[in-house]
C-alpha atoms as a PDB file:
ATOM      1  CA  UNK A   1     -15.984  11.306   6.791  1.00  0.00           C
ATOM      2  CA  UNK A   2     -14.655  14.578   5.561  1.00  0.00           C
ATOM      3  CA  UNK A   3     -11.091  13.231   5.413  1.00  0.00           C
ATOM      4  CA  UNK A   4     -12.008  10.307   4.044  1.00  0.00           C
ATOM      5  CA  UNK A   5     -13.744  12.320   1.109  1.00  0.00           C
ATOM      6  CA  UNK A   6     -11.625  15.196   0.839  1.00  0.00           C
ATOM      7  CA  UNK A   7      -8.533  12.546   0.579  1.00  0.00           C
ATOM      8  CA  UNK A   8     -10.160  10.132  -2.125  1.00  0.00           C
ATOM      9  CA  UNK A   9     -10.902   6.988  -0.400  1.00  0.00           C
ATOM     10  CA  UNK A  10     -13.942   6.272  -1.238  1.00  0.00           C
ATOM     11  CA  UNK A  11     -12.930   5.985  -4.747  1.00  0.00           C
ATOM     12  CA  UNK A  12     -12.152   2.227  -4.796  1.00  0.00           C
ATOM     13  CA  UNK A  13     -10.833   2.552  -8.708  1.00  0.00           C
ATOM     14  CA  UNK A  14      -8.106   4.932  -7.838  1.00  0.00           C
ATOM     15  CA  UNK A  15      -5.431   5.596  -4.907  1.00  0.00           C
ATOM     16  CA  UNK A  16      -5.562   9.112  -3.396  1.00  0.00           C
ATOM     17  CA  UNK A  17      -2.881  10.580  -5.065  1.00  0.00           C
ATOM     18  CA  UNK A  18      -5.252   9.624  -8.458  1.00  0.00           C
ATOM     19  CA  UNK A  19      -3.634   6.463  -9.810  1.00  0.00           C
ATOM     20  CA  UNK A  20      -5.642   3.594 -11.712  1.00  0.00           C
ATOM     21  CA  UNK A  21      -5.348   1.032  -9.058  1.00  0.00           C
ATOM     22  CA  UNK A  22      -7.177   0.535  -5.843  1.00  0.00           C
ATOM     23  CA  UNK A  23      -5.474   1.363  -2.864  1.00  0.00           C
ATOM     24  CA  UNK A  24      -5.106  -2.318  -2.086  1.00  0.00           C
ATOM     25  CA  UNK A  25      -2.972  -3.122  -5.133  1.00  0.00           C
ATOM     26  CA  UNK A  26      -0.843   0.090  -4.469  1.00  0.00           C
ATOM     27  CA  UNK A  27      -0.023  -0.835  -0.915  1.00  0.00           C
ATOM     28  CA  UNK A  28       0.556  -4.831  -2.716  1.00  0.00           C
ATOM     29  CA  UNK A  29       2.965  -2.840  -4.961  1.00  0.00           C
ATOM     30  CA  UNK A  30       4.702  -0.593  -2.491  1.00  0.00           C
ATOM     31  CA  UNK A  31       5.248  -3.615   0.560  1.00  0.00           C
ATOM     32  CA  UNK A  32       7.063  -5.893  -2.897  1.00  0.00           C
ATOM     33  CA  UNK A  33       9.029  -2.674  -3.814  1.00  0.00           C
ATOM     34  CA  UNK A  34      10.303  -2.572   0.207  1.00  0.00           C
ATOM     35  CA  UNK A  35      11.193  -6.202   0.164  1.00  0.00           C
ATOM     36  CA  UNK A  36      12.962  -8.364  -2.749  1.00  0.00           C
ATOM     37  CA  UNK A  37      10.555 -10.828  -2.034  1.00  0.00           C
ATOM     38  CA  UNK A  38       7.433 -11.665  -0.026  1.00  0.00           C
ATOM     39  CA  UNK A  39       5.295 -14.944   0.655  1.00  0.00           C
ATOM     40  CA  UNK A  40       1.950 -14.542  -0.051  1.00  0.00           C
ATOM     41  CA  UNK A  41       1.303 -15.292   3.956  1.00  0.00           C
ATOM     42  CA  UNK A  42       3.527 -12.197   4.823  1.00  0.00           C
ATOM     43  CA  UNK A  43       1.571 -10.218   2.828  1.00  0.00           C
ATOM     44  CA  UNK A  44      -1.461 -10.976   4.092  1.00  0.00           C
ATOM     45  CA  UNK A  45      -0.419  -9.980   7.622  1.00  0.00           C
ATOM     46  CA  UNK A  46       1.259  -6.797   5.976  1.00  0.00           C
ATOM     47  CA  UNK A  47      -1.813  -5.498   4.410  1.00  0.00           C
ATOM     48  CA  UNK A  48      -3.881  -6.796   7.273  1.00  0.00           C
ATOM     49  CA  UNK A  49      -6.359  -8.446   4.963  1.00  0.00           C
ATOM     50  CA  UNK A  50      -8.130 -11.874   4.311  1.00  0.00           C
ATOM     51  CA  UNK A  51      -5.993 -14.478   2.581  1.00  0.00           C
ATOM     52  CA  UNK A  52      -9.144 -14.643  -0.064  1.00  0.00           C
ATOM     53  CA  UNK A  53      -8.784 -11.029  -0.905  1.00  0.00           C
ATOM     54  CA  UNK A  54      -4.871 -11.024  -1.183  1.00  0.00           C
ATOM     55  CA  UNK A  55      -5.299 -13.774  -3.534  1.00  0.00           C
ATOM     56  CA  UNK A  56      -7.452 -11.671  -5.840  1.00  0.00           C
ATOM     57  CA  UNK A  57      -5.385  -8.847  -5.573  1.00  0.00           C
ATOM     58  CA  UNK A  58      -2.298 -10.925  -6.712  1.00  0.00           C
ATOM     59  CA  UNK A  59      -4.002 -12.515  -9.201  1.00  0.00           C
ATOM     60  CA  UNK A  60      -5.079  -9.271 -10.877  1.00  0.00           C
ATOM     61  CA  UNK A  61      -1.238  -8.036 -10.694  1.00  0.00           C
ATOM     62  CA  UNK A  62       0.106 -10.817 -12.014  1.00  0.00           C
ATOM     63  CA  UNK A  63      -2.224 -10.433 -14.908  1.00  0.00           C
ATOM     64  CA  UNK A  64      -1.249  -7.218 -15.372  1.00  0.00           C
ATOM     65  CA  UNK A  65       2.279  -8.492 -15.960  1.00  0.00           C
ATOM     66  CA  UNK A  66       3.239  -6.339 -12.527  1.00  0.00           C
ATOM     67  CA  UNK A  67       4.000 -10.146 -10.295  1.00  0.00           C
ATOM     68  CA  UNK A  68       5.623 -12.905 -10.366  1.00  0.00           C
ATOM     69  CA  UNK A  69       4.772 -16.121  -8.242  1.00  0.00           C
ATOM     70  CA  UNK A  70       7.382 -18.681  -7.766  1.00  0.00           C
ATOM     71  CA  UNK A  71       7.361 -21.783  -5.053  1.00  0.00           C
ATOM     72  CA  UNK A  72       9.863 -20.868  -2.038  1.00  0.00           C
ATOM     73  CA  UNK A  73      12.862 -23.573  -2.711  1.00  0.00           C
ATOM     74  CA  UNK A  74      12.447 -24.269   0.816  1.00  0.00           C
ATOM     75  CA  UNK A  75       9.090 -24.771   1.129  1.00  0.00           C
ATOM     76  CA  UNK A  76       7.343 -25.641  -1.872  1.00  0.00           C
ATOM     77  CA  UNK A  77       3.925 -25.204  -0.352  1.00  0.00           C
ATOM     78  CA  UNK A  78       4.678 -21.345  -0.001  1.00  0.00           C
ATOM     79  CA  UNK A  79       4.726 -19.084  -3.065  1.00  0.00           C
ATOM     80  CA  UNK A  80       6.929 -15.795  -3.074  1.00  0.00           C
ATOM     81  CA  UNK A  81       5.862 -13.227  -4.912  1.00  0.00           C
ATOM     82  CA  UNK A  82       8.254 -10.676  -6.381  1.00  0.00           C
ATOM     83  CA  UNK A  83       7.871  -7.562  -8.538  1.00  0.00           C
ATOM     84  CA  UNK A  84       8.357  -7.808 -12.543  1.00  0.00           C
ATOM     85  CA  UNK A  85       9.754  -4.913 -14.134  1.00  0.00           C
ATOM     86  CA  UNK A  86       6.835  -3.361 -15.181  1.00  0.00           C
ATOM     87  CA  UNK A  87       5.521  -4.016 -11.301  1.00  0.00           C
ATOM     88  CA  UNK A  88       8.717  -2.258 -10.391  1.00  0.00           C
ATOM     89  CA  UNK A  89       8.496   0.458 -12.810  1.00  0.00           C
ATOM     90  CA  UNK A  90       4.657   1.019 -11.384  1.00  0.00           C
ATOM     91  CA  UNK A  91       5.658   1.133  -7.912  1.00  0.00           C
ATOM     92  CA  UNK A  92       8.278   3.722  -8.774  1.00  0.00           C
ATOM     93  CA  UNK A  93       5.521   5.559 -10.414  1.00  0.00           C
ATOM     94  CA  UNK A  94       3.369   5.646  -7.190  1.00  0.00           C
ATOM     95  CA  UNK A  95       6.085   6.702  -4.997  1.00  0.00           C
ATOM     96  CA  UNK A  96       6.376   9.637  -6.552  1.00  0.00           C
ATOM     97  CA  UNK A  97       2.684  10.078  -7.556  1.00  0.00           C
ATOM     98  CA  UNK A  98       2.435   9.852  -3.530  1.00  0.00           C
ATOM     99  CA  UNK A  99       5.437  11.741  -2.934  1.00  0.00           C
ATOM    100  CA  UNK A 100       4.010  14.718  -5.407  1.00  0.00           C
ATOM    101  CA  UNK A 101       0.373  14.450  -3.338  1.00  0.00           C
ATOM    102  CA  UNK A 102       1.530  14.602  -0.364  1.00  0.00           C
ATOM    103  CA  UNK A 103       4.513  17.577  -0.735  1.00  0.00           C
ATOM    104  CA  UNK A 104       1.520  19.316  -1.820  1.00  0.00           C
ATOM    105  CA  UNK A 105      -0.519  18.929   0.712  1.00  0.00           C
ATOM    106  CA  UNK A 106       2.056  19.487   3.101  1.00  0.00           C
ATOM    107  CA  UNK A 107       2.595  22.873   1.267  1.00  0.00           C
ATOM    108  CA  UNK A 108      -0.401  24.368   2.196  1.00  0.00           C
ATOM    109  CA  UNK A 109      -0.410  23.723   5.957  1.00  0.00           C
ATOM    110  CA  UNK A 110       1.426  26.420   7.847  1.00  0.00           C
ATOM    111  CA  UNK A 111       5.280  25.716   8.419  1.00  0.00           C
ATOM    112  CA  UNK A 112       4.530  26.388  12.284  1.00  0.00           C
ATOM    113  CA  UNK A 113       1.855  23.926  11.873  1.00  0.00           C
ATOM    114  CA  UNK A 114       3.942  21.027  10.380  1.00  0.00           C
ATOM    115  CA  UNK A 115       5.354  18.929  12.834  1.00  0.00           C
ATOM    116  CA  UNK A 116       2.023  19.407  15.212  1.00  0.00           C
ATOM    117  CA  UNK A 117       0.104  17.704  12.307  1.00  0.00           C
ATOM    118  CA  UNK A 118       2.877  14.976  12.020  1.00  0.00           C
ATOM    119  CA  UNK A 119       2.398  14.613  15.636  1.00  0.00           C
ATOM    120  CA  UNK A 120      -1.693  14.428  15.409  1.00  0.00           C
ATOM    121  CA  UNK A 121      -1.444  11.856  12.568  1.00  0.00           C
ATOM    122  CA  UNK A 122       0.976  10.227  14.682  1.00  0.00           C
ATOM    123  CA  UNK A 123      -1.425   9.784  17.870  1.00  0.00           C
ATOM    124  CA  UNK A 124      -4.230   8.823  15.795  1.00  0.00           C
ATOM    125  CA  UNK A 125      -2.491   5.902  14.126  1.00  0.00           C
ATOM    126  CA  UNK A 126      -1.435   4.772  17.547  1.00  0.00           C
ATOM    127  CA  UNK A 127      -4.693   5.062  19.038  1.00  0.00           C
ATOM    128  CA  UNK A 128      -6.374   2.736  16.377  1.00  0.00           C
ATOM    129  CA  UNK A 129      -3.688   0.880  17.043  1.00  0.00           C
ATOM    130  CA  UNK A 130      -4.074   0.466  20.145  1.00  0.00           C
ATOM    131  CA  UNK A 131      -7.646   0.178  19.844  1.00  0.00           C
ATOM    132  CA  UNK A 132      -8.146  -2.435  16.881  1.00  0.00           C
ATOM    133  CA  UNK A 133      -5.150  -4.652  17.438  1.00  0.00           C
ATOM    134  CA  UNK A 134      -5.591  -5.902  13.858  1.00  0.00           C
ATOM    135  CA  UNK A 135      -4.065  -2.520  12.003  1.00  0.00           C
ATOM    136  CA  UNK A 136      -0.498  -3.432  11.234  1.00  0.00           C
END
């Protein structure tokens, strides 16, 4: 709970690193700016969450003018969903919001201490993994 605290998390109006967007729409952002272009089923098994909440989270980017929906040419029961400019200026904006967070954080652990920490986050992401299936 003290990670989870000390880190931000449970502040659902803001990512860790202190942007205005929940961490949801950040990780929406960052999986479009990694790909050209992503159905909206893809990113549901990306962000590991319930079709019902991607749709609300794309539908409050695409208000925001940061995505665009179009109908896959080859299926035209799909929709793809693709970054604007603004979206792709935003996700560039996170990136190195996250980037800046994180190189500080990293800055105060010991350079000794570095790559053990890499290693325990490493473990424990595997573990849940392994444990809870669902965590992409």
């Amino acid at each position: 709970m003290t990670l989870v605290r000390t880190f931000g998390l449970h502040k659902p109006e803001e990512t860790p690193c202190g942007q205005p967007i929940t961490v949801a729409e950040a990780y929406t952002l960052t999986e479009l700016a990694r790909e050209n272009q992503l159905s909206q089923n893809e990113l549901v098994q990306r962000l590991n969450l319930a079709k019902s909440s991607v749709s609300r989270i794309i539908d409050k980017l695409v208000t925001r003018g940061w995505i665009v929906r179009s109908r896959s040419p080859a299926d035209g029961r799909v929709w793809l969903l693709s970054l604007t400019e603004a979206g792709e200026a935003a996700a560039v904006e996170l990136a190195q919001a996250r980037q800046a967070k994180f190189s500080h954080v990293l800055a105060h652990i010991p350079e000794g201490e570095q790559e053990n920490v890499r290693h325990a986050l490493e473990v424990l992401v595997q573990a849940m993994r392994t444990h809870d299936g669902s965590i992409p």
